[in-house]
PDB file of N, CA and C in Angstrom:
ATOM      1  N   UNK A   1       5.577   9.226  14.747  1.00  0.00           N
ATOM      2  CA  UNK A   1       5.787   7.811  14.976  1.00  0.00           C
ATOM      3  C   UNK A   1       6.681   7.255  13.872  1.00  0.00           C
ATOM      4  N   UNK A   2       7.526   6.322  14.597  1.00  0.00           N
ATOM      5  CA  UNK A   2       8.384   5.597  13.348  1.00  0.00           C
ATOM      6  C   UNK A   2       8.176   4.158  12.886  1.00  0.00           C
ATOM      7  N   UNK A   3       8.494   4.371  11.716  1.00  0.00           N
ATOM      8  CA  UNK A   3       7.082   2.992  10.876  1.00  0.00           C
ATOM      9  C   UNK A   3       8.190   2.072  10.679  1.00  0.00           C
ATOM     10  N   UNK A   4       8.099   0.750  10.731  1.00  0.00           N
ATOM     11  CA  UNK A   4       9.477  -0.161  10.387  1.00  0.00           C
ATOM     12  C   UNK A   4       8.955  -0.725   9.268  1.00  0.00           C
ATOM     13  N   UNK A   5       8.903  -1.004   8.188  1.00  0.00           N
ATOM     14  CA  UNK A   5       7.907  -1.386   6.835  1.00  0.00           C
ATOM     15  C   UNK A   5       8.381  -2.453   6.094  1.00  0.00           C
ATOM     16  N   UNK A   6       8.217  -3.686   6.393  1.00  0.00           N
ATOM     17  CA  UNK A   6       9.047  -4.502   5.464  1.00  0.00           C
ATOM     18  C   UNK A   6       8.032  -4.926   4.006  1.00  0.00           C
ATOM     19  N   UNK A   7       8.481  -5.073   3.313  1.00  0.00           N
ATOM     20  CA  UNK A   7       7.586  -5.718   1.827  1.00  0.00           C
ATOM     21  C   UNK A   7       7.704  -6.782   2.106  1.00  0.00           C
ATOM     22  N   UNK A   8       6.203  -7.536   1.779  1.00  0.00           N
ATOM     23  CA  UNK A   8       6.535  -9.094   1.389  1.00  0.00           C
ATOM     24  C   UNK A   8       6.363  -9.641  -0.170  1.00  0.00           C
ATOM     25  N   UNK A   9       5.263  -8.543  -0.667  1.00  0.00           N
ATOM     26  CA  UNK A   9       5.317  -8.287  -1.948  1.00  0.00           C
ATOM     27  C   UNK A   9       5.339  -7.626  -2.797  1.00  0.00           C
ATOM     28  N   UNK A  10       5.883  -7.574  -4.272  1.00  0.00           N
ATOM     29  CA  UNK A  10       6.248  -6.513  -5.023  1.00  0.00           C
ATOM     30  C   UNK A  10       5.746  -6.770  -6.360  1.00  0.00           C
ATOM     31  N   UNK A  11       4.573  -5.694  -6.753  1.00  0.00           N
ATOM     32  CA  UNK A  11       4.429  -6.203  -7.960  1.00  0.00           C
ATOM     33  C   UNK A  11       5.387  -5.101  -8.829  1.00  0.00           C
ATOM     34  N   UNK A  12       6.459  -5.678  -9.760  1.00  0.00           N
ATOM     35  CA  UNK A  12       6.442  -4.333 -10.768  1.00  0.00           C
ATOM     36  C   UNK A  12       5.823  -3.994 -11.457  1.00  0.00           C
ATOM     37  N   UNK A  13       5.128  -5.376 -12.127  1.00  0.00           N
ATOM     38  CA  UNK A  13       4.027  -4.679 -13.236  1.00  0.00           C
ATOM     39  C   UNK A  13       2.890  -3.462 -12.917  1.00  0.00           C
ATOM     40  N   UNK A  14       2.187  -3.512 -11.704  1.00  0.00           N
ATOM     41  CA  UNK A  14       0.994  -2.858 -11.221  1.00  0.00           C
ATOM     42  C   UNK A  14       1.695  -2.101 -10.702  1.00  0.00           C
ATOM     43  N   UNK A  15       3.162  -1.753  -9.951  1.00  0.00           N
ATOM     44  CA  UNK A  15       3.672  -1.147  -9.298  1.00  0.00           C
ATOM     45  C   UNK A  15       2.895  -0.796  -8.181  1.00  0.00           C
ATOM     46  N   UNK A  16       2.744  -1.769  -6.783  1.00  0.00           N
ATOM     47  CA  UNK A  16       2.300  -1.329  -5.209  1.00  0.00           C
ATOM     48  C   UNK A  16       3.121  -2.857  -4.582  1.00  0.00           C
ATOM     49  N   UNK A  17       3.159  -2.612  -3.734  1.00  0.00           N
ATOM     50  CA  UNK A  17       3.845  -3.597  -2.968  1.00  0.00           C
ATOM     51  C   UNK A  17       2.696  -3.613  -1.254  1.00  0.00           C
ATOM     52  N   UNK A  18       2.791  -4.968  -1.233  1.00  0.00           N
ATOM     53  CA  UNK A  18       2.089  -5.381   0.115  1.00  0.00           C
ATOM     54  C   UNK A  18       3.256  -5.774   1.270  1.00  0.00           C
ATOM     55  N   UNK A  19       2.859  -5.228   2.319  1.00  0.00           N
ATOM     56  CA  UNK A  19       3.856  -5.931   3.618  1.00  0.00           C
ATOM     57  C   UNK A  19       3.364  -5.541   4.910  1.00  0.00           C
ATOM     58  N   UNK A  20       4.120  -5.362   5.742  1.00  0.00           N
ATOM     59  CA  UNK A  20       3.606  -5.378   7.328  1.00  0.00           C
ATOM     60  C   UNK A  20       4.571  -4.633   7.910  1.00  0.00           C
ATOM     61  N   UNK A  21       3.600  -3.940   8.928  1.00  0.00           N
ATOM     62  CA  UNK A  21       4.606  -2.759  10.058  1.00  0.00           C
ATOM     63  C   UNK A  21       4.831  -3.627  11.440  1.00  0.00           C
ATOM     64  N   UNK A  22       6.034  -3.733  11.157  1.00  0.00           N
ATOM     65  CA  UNK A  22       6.548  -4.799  12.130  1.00  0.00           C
ATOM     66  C   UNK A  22       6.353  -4.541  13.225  1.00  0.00           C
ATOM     67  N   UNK A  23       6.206  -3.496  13.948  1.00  0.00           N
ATOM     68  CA  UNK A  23       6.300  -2.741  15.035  1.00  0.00           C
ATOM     69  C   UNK A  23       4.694  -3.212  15.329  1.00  0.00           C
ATOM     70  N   UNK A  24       3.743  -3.043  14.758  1.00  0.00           N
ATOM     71  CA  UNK A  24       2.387  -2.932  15.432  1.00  0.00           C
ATOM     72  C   UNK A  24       1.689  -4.225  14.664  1.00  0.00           C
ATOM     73  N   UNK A  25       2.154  -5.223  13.768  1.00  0.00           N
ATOM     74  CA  UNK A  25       1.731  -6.267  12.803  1.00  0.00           C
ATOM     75  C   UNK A  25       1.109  -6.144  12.126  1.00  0.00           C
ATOM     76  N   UNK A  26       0.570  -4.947  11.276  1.00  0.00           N
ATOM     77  CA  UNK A  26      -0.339  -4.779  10.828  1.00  0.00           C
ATOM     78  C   UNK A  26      -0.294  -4.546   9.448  1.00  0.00           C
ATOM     79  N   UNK A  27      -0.906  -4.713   8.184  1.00  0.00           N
ATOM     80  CA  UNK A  27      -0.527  -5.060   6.793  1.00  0.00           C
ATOM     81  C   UNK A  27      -1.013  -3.836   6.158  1.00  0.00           C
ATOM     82  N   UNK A  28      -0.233  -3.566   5.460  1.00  0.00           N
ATOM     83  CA  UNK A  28       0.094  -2.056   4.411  1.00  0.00           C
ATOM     84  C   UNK A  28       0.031  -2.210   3.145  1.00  0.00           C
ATOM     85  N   UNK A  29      -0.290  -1.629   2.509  1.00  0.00           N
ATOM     86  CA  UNK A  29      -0.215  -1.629   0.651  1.00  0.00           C
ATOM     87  C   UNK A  29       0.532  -0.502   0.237  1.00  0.00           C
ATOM     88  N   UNK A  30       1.512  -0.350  -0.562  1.00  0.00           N
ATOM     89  CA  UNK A  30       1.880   1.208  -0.623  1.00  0.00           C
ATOM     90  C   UNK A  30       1.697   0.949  -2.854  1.00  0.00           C
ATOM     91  N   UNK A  31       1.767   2.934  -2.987  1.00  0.00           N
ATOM     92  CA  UNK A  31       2.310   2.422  -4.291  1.00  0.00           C
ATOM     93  C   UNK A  31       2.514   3.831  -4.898  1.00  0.00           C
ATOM     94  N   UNK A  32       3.160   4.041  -5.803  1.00  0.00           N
ATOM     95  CA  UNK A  32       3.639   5.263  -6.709  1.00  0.00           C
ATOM     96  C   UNK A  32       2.597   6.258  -6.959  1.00  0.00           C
ATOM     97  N   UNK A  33       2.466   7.327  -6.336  1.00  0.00           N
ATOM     98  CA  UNK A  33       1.930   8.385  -7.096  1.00  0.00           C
ATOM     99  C   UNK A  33       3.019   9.154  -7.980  1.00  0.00           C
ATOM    100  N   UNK A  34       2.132   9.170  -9.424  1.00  0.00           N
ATOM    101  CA  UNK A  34       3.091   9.866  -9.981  1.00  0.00           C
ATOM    102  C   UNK A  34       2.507  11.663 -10.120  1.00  0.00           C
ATOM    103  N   UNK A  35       3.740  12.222 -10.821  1.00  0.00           N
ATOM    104  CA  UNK A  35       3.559  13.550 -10.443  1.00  0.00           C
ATOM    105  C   UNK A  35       3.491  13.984 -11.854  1.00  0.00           C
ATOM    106  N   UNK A  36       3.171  15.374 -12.363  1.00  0.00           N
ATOM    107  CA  UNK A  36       3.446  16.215 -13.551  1.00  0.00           C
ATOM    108  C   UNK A  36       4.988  15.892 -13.772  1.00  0.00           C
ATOM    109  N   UNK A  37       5.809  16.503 -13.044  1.00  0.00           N
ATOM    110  CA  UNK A  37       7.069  16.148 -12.842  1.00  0.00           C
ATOM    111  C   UNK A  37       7.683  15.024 -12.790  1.00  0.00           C
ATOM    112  N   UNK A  38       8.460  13.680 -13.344  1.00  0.00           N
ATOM    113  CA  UNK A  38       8.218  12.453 -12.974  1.00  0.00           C
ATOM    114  C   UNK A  38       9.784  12.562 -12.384  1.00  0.00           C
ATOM    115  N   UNK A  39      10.284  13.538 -11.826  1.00  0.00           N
ATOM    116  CA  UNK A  39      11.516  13.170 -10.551  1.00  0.00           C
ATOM    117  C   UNK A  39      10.882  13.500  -9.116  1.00  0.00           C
ATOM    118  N   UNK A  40       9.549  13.893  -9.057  1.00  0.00           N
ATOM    119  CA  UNK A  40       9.142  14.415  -7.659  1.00  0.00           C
ATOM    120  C   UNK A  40       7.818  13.466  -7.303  1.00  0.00           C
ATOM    121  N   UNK A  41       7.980  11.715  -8.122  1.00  0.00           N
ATOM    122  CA  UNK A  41       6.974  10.580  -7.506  1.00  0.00           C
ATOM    123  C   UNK A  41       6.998  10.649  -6.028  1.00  0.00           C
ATOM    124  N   UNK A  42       6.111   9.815  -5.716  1.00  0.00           N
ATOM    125  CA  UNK A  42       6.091   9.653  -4.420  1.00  0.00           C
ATOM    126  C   UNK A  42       5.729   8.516  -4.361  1.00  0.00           C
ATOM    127  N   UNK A  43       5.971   7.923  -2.947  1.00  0.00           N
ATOM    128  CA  UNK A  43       5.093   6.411  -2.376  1.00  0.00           C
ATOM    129  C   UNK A  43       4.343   6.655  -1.359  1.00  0.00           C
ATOM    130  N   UNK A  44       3.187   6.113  -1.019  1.00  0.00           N
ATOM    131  CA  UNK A  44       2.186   6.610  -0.376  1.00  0.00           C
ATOM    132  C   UNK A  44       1.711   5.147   0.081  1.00  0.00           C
ATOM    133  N   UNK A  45       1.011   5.037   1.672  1.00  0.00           N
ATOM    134  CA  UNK A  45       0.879   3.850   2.282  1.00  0.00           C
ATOM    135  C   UNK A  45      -0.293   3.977   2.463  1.00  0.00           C
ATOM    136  N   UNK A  46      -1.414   2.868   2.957  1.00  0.00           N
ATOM    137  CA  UNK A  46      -2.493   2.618   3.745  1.00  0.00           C
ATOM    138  C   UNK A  46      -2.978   1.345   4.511  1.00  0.00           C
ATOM    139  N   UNK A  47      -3.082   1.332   4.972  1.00  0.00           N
ATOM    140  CA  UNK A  47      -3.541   0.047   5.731  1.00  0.00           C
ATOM    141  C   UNK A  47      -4.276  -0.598   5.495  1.00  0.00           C
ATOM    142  N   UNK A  48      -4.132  -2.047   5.657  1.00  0.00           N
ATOM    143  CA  UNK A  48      -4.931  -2.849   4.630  1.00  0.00           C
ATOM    144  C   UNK A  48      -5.955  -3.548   5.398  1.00  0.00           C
ATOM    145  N   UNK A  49      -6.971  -3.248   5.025  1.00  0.00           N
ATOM    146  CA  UNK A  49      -8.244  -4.050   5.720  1.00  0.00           C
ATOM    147  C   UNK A  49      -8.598  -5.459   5.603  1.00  0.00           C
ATOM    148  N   UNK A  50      -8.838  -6.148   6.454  1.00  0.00           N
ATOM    149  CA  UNK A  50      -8.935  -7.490   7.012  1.00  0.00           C
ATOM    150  C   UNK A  50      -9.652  -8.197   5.912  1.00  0.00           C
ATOM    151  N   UNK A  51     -10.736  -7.337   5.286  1.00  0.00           N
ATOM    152  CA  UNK A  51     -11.485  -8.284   3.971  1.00  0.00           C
ATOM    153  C   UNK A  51     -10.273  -8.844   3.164  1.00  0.00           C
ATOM    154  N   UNK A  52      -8.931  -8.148   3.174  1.00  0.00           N
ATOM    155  CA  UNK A  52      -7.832  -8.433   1.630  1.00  0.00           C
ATOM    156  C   UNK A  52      -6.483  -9.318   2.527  1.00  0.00           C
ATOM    157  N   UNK A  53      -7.054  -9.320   4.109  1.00  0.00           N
ATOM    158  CA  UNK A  53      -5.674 -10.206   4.014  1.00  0.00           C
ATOM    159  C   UNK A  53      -5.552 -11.694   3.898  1.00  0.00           C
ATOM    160  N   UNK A  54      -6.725 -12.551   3.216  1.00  0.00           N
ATOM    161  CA  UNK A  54      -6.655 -13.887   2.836  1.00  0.00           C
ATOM    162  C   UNK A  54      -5.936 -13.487   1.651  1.00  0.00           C
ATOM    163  N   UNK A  55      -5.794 -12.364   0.909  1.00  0.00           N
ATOM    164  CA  UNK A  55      -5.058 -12.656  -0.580  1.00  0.00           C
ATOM    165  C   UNK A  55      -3.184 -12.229  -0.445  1.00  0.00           C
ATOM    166  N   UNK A  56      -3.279 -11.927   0.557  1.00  0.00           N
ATOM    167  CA  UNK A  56      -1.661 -11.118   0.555  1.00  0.00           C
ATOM    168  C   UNK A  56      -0.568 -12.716   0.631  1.00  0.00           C
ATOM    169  N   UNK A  57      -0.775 -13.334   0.914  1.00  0.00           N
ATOM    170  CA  UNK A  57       0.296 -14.509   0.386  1.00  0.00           C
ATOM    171  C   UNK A  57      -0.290 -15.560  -0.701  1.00  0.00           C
ATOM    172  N   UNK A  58      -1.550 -15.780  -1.032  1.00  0.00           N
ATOM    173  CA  UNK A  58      -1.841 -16.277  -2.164  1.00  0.00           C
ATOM    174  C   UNK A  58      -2.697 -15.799  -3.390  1.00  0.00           C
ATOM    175  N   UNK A  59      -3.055 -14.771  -3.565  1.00  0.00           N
ATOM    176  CA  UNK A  59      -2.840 -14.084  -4.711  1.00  0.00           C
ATOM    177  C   UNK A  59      -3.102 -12.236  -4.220  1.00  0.00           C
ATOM    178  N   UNK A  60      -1.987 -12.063  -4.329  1.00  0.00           N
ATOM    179  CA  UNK A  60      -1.754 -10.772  -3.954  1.00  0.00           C
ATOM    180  C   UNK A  60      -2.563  -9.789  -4.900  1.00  0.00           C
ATOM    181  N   UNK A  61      -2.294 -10.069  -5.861  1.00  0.00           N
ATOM    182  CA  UNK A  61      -2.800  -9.408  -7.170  1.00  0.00           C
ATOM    183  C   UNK A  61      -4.086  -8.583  -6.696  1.00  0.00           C
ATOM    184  N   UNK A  62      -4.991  -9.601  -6.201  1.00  0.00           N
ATOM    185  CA  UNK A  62      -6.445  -9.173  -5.952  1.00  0.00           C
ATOM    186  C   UNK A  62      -6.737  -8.243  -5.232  1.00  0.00           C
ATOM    187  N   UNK A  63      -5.578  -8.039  -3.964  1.00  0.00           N
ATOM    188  CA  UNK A  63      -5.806  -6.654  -3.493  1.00  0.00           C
ATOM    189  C   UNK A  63      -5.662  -4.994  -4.593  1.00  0.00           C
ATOM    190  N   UNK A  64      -5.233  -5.497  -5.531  1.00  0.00           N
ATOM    191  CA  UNK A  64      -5.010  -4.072  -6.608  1.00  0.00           C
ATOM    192  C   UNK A  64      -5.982  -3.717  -7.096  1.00  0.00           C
ATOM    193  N   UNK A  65      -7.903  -3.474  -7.000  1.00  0.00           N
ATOM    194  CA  UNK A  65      -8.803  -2.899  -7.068  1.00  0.00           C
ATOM    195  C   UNK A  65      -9.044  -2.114  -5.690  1.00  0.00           C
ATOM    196  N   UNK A  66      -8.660  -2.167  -4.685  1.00  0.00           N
ATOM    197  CA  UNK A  66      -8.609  -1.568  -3.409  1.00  0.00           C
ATOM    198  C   UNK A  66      -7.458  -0.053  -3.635  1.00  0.00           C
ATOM    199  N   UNK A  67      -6.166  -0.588  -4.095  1.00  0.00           N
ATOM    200  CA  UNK A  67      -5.256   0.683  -4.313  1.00  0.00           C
ATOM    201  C   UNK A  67      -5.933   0.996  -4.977  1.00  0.00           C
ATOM    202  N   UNK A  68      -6.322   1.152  -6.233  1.00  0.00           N
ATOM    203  CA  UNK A  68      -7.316   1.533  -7.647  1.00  0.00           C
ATOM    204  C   UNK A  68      -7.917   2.825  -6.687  1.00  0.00           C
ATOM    205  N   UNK A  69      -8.892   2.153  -5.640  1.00  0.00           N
ATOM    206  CA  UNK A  69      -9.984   2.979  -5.080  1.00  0.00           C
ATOM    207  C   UNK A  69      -9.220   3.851  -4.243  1.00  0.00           C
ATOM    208  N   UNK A  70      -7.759   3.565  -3.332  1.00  0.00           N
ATOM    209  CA  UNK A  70      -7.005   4.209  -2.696  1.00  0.00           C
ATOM    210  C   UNK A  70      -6.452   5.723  -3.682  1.00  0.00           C
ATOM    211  N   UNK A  71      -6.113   5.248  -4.574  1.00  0.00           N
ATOM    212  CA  UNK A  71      -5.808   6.466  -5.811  1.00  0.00           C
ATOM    213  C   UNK A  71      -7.093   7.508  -5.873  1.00  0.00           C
ATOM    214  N   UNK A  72      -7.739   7.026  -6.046  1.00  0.00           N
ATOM    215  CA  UNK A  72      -9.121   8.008  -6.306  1.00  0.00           C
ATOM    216  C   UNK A  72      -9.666   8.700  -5.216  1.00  0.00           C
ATOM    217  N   UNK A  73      -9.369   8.262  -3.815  1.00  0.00           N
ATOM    218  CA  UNK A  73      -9.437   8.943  -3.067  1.00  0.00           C
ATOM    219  C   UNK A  73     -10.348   8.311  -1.707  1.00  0.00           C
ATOM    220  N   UNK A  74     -10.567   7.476  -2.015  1.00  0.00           N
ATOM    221  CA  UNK A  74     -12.042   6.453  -1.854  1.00  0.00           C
ATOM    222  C   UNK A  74     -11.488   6.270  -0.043  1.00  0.00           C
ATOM    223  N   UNK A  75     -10.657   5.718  -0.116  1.00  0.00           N
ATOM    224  CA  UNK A  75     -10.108   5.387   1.022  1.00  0.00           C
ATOM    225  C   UNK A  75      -9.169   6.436   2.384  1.00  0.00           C
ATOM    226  N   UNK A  76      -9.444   7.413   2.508  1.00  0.00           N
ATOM    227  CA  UNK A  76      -8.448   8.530   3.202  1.00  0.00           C
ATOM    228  C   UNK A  76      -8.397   8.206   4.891  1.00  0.00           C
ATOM    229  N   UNK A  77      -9.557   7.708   5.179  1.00  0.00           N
ATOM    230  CA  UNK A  77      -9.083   6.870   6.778  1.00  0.00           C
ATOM    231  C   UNK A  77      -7.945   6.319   6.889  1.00  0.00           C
ATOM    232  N   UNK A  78      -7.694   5.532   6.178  1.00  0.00           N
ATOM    233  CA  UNK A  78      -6.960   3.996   5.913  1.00  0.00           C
ATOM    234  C   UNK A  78      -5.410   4.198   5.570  1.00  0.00           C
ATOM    235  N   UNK A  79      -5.075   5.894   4.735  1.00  0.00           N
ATOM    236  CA  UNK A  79      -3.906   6.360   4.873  1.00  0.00           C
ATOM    237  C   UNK A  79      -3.312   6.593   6.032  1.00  0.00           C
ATOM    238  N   UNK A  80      -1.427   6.236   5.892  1.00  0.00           N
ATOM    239  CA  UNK A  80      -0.974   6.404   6.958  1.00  0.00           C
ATOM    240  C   UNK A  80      -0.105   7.595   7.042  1.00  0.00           C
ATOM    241  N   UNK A  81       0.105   8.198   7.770  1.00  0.00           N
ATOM    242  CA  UNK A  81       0.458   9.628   8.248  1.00  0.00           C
ATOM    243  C   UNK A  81       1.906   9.248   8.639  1.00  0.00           C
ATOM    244  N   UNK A  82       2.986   9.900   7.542  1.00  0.00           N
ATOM    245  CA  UNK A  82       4.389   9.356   7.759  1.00  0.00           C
ATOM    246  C   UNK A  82       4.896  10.583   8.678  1.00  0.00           C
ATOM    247  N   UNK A  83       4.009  11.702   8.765  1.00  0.00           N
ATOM    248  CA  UNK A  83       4.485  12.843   9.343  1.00  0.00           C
ATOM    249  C   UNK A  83       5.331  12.546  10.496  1.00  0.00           C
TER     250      UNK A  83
END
């Protein structure tokens, strides 16, 4: 499947960005995994659950304990499959 992904937000400091798959409306968080190697990062997406989308246009920030838990592994449903 092909994902159309626009950002609406970007943090650099925390480095993840929030936005929406235009195609199906539905709101995404992505953000940097880094590697041993730091030319072979990656960006990695998941879908953002309905509890966090009152914060995605007024304080975005607050969704960044959710990636936190996305990093650790917490969340693997919720990843999206760019395959």
């Amino acid at each position: 499947m092909k994902f159309n992904f626009r950002d609406i937000y970007v943090s650099k400091e925390l480095k993840f960005s929030v936005g929406i798959e235009e195609g199906m409306k539905q709101y995404y968080v992505s953000f940097l995994v880094p590697t041993h190697n730091r030319q072979s990062d990656y960006e990695i997406y998941y879908w953002l659950p309905a509890s966090y989308l009152e914060y995605i246009y007024s304080e975005p920030e607050k969704i960044y304990p959710f990636i936190l838990e996305c990093d650790k592994g917490l969340h693997k449903e919720m990843e999206i499959d760019l395959t």
